[in-house]
Protein backbone atom coordinates (compact mmCIF):
# COMPACT_ATOMS: atom_id res chain seq x y z
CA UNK A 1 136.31 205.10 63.87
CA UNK A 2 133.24 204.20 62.37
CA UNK A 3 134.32 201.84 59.55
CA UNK A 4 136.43 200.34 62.25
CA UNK A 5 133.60 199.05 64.50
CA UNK A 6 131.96 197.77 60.97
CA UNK A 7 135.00 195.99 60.15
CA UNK A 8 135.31 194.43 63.47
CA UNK A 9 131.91 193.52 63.44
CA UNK A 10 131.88 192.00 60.32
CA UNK A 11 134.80 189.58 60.95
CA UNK A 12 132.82 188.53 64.23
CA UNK A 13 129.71 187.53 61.75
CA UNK A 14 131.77 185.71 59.51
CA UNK A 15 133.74 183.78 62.45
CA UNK A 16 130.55 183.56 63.89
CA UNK A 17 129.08 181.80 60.79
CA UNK A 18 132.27 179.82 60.08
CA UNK A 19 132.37 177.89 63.63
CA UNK A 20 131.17 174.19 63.55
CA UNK A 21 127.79 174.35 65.41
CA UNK A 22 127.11 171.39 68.05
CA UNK A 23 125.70 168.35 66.52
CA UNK A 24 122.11 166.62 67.41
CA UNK A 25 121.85 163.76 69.44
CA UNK A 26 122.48 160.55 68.23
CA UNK A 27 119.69 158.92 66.92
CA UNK A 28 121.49 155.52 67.96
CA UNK A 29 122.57 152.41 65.42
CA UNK A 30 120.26 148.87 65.38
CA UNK A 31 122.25 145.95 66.91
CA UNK A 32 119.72 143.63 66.24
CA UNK A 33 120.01 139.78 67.02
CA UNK A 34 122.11 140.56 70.07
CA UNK A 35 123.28 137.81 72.31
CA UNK A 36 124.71 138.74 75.38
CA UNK A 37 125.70 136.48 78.67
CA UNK A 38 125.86 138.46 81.83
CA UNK A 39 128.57 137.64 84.34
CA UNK A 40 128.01 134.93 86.55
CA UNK A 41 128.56 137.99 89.70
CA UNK A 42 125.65 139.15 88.45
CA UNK A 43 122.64 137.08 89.89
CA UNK A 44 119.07 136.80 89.95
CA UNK A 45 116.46 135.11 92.58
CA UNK A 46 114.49 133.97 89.82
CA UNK A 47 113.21 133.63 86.08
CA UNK A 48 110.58 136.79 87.17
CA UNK A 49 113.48 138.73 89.24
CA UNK A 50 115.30 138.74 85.83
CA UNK A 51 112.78 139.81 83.91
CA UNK A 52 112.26 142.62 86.18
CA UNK A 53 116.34 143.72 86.30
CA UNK A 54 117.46 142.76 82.65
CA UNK A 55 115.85 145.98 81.03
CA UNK A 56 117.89 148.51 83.30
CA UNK A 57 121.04 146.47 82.76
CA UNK A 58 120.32 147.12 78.78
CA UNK A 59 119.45 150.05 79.27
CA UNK A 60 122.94 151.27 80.89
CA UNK A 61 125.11 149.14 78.54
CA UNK A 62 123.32 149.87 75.25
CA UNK A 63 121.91 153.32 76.00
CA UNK A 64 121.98 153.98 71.76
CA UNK A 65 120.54 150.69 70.43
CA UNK A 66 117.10 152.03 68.51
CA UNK A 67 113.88 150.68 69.00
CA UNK A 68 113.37 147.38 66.76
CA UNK A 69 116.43 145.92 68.48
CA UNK A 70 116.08 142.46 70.01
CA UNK A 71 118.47 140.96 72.72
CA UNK A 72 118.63 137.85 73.77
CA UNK A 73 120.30 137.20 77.24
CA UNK A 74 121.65 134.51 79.08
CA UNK A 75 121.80 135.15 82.89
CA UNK A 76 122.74 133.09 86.46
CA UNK A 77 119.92 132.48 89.30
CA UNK A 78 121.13 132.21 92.58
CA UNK A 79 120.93 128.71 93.98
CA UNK A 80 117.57 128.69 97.05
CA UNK A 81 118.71 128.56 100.06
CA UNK A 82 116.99 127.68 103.33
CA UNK A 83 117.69 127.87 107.32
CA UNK A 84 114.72 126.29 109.05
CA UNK A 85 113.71 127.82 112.16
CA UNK A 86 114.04 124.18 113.74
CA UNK A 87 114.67 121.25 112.39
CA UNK A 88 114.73 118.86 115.44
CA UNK A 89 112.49 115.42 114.89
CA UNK A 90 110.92 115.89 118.18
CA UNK A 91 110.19 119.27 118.36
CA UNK A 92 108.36 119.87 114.58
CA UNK A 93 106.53 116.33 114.89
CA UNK A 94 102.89 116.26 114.96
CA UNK A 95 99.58 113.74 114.44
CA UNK A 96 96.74 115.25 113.79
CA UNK A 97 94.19 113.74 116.82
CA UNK A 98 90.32 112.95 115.29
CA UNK A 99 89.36 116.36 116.76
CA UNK A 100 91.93 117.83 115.05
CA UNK A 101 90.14 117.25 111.64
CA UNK A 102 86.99 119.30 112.79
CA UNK A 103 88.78 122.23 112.88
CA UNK A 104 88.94 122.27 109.25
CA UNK A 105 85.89 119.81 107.98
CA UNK A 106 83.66 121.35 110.35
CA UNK A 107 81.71 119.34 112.96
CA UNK A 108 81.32 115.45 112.87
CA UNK A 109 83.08 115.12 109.23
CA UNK A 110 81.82 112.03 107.46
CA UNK A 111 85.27 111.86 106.21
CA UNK A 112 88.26 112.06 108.87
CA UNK A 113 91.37 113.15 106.45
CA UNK A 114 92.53 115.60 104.73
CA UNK A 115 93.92 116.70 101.31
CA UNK A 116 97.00 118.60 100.65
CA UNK A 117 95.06 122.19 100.68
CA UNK A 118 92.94 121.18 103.98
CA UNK A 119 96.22 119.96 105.84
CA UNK A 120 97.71 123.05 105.00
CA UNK A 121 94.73 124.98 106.81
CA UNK A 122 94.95 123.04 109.49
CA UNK A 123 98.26 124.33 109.77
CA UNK A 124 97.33 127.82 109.93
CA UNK A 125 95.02 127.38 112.50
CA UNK A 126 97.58 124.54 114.69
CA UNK A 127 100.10 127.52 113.73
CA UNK A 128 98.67 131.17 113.69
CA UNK A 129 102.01 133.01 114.63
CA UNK A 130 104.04 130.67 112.24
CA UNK A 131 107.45 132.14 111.68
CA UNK A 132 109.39 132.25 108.31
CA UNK A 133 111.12 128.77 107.52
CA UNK A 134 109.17 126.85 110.18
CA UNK A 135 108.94 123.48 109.21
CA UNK A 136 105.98 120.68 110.24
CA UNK A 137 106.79 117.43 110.23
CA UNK A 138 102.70 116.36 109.76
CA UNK A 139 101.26 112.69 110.20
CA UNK A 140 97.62 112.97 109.24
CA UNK A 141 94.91 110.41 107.24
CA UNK A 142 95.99 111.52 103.57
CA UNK A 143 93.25 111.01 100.58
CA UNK A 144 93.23 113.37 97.63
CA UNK A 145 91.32 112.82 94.76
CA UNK A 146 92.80 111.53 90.81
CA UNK A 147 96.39 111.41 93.29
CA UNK A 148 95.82 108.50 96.35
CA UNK A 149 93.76 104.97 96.09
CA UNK A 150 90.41 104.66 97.04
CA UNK A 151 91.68 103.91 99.95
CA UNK A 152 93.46 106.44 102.65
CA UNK A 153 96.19 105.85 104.68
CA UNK A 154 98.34 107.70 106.96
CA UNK A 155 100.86 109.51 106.02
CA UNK A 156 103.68 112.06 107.19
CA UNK A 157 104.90 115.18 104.85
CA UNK A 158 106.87 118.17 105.55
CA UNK A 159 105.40 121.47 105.70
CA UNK A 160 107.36 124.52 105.51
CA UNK A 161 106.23 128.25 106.28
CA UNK A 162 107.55 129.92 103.15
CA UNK A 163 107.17 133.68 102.15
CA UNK A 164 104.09 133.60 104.21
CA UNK A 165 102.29 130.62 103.24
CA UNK A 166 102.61 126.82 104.34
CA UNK A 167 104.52 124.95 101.37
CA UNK A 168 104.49 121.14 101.10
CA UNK A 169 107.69 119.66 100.25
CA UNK A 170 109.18 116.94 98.65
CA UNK A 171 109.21 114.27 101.64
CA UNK A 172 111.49 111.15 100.81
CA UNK A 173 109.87 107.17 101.33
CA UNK A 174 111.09 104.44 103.19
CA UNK A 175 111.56 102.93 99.12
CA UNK A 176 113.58 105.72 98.20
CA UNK A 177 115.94 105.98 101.09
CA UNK A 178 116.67 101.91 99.91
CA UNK A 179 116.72 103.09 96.67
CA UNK A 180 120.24 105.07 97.56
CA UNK A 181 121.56 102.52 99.59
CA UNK A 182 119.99 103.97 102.99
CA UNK A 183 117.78 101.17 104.06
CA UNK A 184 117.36 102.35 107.60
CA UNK A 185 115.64 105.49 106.42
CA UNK A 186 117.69 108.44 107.09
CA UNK A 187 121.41 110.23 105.76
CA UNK A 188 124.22 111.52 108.06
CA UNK A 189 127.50 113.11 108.24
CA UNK A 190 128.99 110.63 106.05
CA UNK A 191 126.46 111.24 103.39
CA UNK A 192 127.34 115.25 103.13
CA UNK A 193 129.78 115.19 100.22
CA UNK A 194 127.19 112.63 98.42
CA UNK A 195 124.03 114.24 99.35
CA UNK A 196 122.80 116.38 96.06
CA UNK A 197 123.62 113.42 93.91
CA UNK A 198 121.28 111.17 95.95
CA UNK A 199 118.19 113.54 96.01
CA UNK A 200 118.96 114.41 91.64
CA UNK A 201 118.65 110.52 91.83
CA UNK A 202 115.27 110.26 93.65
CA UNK A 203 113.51 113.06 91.61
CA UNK A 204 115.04 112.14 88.01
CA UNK A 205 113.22 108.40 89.08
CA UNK A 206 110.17 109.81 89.91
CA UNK A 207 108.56 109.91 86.83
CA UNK A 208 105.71 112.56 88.17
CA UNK A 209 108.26 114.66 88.31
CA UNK A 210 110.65 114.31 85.72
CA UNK A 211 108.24 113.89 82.59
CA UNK A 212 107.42 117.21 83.21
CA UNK A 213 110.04 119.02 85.06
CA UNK A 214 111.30 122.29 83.03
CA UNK A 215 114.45 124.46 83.55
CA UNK A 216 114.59 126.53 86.87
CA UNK A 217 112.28 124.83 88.75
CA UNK A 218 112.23 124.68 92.38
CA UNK A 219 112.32 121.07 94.84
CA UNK A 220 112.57 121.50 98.55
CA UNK A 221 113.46 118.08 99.51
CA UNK A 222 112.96 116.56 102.85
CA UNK A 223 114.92 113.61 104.60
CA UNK A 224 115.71 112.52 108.11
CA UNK A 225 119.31 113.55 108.81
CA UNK A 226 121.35 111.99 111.87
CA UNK A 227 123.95 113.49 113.53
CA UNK A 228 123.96 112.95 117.72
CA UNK A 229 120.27 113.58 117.37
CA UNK A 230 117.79 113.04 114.85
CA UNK A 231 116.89 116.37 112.26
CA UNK A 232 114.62 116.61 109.23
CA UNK A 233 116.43 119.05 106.86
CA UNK A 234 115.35 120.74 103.78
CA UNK A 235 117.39 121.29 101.00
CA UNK A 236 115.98 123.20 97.79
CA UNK A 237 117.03 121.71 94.79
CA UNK A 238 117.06 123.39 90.99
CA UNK A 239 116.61 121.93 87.81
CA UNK A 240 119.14 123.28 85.36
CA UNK A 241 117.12 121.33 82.63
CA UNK A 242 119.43 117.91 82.66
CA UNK A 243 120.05 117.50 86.45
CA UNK A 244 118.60 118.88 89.85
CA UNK A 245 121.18 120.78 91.58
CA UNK A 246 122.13 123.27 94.74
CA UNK A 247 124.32 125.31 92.24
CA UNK A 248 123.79 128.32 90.88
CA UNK A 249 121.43 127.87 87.04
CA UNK A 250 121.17 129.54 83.84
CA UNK A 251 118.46 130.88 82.00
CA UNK A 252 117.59 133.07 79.14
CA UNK A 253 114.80 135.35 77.78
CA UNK A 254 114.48 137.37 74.87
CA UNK A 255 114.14 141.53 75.50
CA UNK A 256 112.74 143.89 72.55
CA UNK A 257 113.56 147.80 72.05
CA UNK A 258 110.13 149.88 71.80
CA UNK A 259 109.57 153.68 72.02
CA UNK A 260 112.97 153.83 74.01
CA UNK A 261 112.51 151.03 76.37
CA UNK A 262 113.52 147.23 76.62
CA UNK A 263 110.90 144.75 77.43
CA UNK A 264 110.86 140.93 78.00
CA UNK A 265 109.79 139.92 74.58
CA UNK A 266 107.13 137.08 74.67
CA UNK A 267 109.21 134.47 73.75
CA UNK A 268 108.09 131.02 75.36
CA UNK A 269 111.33 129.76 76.74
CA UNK A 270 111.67 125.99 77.09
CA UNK A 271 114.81 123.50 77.62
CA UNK A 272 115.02 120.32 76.41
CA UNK A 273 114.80 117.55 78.82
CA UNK A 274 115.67 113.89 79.04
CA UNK A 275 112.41 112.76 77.03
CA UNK A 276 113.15 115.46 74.17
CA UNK A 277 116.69 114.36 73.15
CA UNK A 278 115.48 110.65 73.25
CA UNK A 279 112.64 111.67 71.29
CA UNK A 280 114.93 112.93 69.20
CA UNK A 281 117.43 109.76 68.74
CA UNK A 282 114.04 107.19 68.35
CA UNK A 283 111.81 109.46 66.55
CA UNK A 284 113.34 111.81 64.19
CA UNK A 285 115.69 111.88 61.36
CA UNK A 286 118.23 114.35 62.32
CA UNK A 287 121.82 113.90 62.24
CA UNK A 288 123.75 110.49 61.70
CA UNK A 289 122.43 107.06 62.59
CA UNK A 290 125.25 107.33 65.28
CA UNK A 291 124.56 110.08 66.64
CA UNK A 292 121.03 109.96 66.94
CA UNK A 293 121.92 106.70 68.57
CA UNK A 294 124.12 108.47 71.20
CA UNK A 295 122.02 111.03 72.16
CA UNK A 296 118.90 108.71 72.93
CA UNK A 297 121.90 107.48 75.60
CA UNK A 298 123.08 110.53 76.15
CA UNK A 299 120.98 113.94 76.86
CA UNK A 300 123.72 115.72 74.83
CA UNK A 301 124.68 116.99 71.57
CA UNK A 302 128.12 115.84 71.15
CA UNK A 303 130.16 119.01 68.93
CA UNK A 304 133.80 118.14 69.80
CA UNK A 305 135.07 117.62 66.44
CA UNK A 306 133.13 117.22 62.70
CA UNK A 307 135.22 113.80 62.34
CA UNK A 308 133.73 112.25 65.95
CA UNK A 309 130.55 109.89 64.69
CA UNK A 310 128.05 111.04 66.88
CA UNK A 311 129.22 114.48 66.03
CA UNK A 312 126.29 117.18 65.39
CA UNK A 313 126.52 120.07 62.79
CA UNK A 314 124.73 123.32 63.28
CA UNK A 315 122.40 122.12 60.43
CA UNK A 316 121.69 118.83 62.19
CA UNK A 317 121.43 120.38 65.19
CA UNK A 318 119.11 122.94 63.72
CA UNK A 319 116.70 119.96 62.43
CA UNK A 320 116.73 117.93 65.91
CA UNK A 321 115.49 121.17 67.88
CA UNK A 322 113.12 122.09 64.74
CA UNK A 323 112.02 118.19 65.03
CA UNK A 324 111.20 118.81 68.90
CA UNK A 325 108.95 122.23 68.54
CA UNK A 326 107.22 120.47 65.91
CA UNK A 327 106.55 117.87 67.67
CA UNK A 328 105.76 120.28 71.02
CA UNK A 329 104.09 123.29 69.95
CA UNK A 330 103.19 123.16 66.72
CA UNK A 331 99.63 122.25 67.17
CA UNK A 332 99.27 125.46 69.64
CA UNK A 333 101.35 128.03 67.96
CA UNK A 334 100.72 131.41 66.11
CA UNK A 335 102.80 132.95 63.26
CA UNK A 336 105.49 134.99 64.77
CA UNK A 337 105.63 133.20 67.79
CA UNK A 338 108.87 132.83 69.09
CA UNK A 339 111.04 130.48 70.79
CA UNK A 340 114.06 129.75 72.85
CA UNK A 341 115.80 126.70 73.04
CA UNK A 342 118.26 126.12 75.59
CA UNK A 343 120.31 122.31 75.32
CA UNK A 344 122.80 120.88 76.26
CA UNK A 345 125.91 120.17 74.23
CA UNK A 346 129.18 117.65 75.00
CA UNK A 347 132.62 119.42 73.74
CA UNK A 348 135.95 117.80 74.74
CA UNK A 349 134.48 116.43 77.78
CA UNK A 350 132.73 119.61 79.22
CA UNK A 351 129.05 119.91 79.00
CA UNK A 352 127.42 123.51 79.08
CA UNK A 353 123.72 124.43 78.19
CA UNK A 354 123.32 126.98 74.56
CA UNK A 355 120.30 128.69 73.67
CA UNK A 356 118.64 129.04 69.86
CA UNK A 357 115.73 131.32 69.17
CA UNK A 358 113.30 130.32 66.08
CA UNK A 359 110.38 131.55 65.02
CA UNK A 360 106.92 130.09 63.93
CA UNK A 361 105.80 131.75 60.28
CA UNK A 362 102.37 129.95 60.10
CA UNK A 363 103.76 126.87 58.49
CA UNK A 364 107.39 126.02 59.65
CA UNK A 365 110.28 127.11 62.52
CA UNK A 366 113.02 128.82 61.40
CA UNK A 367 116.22 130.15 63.04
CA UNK A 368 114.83 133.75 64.10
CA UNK A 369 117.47 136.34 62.28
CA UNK A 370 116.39 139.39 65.13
């Protein structure tokens, strides 16, 4: 009996030693240089909301992608939206009275008027229990320094309690209303369908604005709106880095893998706007004398077909956007800076916005390769 137990034991060792043992964990693969867009049902409130989401989102869908990895994502931002509390002329209309400016200047001001940041005091005093979306339509003597003429004037702007704090909005002239064809100063019901291309026509005229407007940046636009009764609505307006829109944007920022986590790499994001792709048809080189030519017209880079004449290749295309963070950033930048680079490009008719990422080595920008 006893060689039987050592028999039986011995075949259990050798089974024992013979059986395929559980493997480690992964250690994970590098996927560097990967571009991902995320659907468009998957939205953001903002550039910062993104920033804040994105890494989870990696995290799930690329749980073994080592550190060293780089991603660069493309992602929607909700359109802004806004219900004012009351919108009714008569009822959000106010002039401040001479004693009104005291309340803010202190007593007997030398100067009756106020500046953007002392009418907005004003308001918090006029308004102590403001609630959110509250709008103020405000008439008040209007002088602020390097901005108005030596001279102040009255003036009326729209004020509207947002997240907490009085915001001043974008409050259309008596010129600009003309400007669309509205010479009697207000839109109605007629003017619905037309509306958003009106106001992206007053801001891409207003040079202030659109010389240095960049991608994802927020206009809540004012304008007296008729219908039975006389309103002032507010309707926030996005710049998707070509036009100003109420339509949901795109953006994109560059994440890095380190010790196990993904973080917004420090990529400065920029898109092109209409003064860099005419800069880029008067002042550069790249592509063909026809194409450069269309695109100083056109804020587009045309990629239908190779035999088109305005057509861009990658290569051209590659030079143009080199071209414009030379001409941008090169004076500021450090080696290993990096870049994205989201245009606009024209194919068959549809126009959609692309993103490039280079990187500065000290000298020159290159197409980054992680």
């Amino acid at each position: 009996m006893k060689k039987i137990y050592s028999l039986i034991a011995f075949v259990t060792v050798v089974l024992t030693a013979c059986q395929k043992q559980p493997s480690l964990s992964p250690t994970g693969y590098v996927k560097k240089g990967m571009v991902i867009t995320l659907p468009q049902t998957t939205q953001f409130a903002s550039t910062n909301d993104a920033k804040a989401k994105i890494p989870g989102i990696l995290n799930t869908n690329y749980p073994q992608v080592d550190n060293g990895s780089s991603a660069t994502v493309t992602f929607t931002i909700s359109p802004v939206s806004v219900k004012p509390a009351d919108s009714l002329l008569t009822d959000i209309s106010y002039t401040v009275a001479d004693a009104d400016y005291a309340t803010v200047l202190g007593a007997n001001p030398k100067y009756k008027e106020f500046n953007t940041a002392q009418a907005i005091a004003f308001l918090g005093i006029k308004y102590p229990t403001a609630v959110p979306n509250q709008l103020s339509f405000l008439t008040y003597i209007y002088y602020e320094s390097g901005v108005t003429p030596s001279a102040v004037a009255k003036q009326t702007d729209t004020f509207l309690f947002l997240n907490g704090a009085w915001v001043k909005c974008y409050t259309l002239t008596a010129d600009q209303y003309t400007s669309t064809g509205h010479p009697f100063g207000d839109f109605s019901t007629s003017d619905d369908a037309t509306l958003t291309s009106y106001l992206n026509l007053v801001l891409k005229s207003d040079i202030a604005v659109s010389a240095n407007a960049s991608a994802g940046d927020v206009k809540y636009m004012s304008f007296k709106y008729y219908n039975s009764k006389n309103f002032q609505r507010i309707v926030p307006l996005t710049f998707d880095g070509t036009n100003w829109v109420t339509t949901p944007i795109t953006g994109t920022l560059g994440f890095a893998k380190s010790d196990g986590k993904w973080i917004v790499d420090e990529a400065i994001s920029y898109t092109l706007v209409k003064a860099d792709y005419t800069y880029i048809g008067t002042q550069t080189t790249a592509g063909s004398d026809a194409a450069r030519a269309n695109i100083a017209q056109y804020p587009d880079f045309n990629i239908s077909a190779p035999t088109d004449a305005t057509y861009w290749s990658d290569s051209d295309l590659n030079a143009a956007l080199t071209a414009v963070l030379v001409n941008k950033f090169k004076a500021t930048s450090n080696a290993g800076q990096k870049y994205i680079i989201t245009y606009t490009v024209y194919s068959f008719g549809k126009t959609s916005n692309v993103a490039k990422t280079f990187v500065y080595d000290g000298s020159n920008f290159s197409i980054s390769t992680q």
